[in-house]
C-alpha atoms as a PDB file:
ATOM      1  CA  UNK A   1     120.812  70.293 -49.554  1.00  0.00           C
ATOM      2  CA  UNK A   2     124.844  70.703 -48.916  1.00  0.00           C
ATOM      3  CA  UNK A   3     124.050  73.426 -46.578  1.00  0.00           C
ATOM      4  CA  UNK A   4     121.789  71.111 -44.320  1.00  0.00           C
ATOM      5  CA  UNK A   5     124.540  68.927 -43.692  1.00  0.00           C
ATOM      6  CA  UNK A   6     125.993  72.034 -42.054  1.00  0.00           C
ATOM      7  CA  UNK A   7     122.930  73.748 -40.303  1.00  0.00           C
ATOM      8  CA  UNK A   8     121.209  70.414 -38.406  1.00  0.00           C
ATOM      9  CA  UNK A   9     124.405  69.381 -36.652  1.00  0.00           C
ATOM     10  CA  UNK A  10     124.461  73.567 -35.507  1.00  0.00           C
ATOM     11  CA  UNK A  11     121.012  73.371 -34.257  1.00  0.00           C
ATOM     12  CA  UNK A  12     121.787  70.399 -32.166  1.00  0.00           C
ATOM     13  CA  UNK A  13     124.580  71.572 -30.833  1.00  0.00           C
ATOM     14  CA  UNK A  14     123.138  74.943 -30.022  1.00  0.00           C
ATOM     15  CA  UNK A  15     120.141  73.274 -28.539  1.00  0.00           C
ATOM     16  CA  UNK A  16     122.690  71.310 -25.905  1.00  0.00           C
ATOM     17  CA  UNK A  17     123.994  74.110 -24.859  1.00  0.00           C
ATOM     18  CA  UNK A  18     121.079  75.800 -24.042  1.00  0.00           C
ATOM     19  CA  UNK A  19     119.732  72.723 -22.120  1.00  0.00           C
ATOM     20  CA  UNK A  20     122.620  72.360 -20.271  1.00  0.00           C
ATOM     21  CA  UNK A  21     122.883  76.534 -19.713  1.00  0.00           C
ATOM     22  CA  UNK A  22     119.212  75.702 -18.399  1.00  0.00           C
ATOM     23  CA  UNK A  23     120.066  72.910 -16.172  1.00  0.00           C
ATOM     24  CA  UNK A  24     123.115  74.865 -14.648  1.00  0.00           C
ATOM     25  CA  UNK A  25     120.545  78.044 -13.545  1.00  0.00           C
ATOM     26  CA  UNK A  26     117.723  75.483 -12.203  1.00  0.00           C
ATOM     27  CA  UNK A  27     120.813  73.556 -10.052  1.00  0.00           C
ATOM     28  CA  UNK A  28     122.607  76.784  -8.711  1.00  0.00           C
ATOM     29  CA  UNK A  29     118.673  78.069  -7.674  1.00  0.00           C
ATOM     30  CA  UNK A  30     118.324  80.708 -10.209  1.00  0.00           C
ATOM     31  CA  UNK A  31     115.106  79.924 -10.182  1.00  0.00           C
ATOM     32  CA  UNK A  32     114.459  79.300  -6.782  1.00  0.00           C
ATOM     33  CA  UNK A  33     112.502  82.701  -5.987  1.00  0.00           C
ATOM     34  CA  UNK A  34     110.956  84.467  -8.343  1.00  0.00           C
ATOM     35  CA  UNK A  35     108.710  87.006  -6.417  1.00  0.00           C
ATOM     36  CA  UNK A  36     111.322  87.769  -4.178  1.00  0.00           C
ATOM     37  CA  UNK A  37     113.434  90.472  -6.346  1.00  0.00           C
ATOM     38  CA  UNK A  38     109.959  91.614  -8.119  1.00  0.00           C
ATOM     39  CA  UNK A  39     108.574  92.596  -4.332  1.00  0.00           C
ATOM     40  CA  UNK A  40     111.313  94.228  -3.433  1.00  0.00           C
ATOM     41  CA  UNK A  41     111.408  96.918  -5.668  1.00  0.00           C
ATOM     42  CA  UNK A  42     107.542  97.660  -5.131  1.00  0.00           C
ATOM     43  CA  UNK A  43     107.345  97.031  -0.849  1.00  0.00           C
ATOM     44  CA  UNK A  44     109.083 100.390   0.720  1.00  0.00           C
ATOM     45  CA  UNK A  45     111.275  99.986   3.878  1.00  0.00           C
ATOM     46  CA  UNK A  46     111.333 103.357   4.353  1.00  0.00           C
ATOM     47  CA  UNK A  47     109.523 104.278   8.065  1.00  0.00           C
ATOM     48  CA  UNK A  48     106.675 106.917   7.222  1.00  0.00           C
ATOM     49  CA  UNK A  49     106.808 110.644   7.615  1.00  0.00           C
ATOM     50  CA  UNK A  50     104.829 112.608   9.428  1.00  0.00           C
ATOM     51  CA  UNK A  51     102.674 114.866   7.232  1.00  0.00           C
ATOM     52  CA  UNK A  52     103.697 118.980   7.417  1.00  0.00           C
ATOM     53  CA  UNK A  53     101.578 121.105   7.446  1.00  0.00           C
ATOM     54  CA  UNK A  54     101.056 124.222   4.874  1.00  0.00           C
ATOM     55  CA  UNK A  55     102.409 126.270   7.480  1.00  0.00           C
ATOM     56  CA  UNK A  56     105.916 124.740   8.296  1.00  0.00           C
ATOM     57  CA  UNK A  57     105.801 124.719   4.342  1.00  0.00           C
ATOM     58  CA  UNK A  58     106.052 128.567   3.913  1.00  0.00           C
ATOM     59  CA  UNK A  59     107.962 128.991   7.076  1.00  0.00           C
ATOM     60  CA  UNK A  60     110.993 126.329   5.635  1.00  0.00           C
ATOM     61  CA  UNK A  61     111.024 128.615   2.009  1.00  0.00           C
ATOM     62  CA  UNK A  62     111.042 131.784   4.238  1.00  0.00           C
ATOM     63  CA  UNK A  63     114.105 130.129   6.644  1.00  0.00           C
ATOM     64  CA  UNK A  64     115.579 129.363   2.612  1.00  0.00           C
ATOM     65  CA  UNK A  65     115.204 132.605   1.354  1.00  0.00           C
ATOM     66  CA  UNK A  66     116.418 134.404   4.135  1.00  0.00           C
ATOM     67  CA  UNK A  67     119.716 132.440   4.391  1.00  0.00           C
ATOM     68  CA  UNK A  68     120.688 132.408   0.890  1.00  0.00           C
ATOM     69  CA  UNK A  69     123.587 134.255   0.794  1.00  0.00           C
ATOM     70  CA  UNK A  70     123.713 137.775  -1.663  1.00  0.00           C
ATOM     71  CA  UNK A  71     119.730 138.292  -0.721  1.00  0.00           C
ATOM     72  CA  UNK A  72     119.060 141.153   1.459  1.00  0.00           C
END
């Protein structure tokens, strides 16, 4: 019994302080936009390639192999 004299004033205080840590992120817009950041990682800015070909594949690893140096 000693011990909840101890414990229920630390779970009030523990629960204030994560109200108030909840009240700070709503007021400084933490959660303003949720989708946003989530989006962003999956949408690509990138502007698309044009597709090679098989043969501008085998002509790049033939430029490769002929200009590595030590290859004859």
């Amino acid at each position: 019994m000693a011990s909840l004299y101890l414990l229920i004033p630390v779970a009030l205080i523990f629960c204030i302080i994560a109200v108030r840590l909840l009240l700070w992120a709503i007021n400084n817009g933490q959660y303003d936009d949720l989708d946003k950041e989530a989006w962003r990682v999956v949408m690509d800015d990138d502007a698309p390639q044009a597709p090679r070909n098989d043969n501008e594949d085998a002509e790049a690893a033939s430029d490769d192999a002929s200009n590595t140096p030590g290859r004859n």
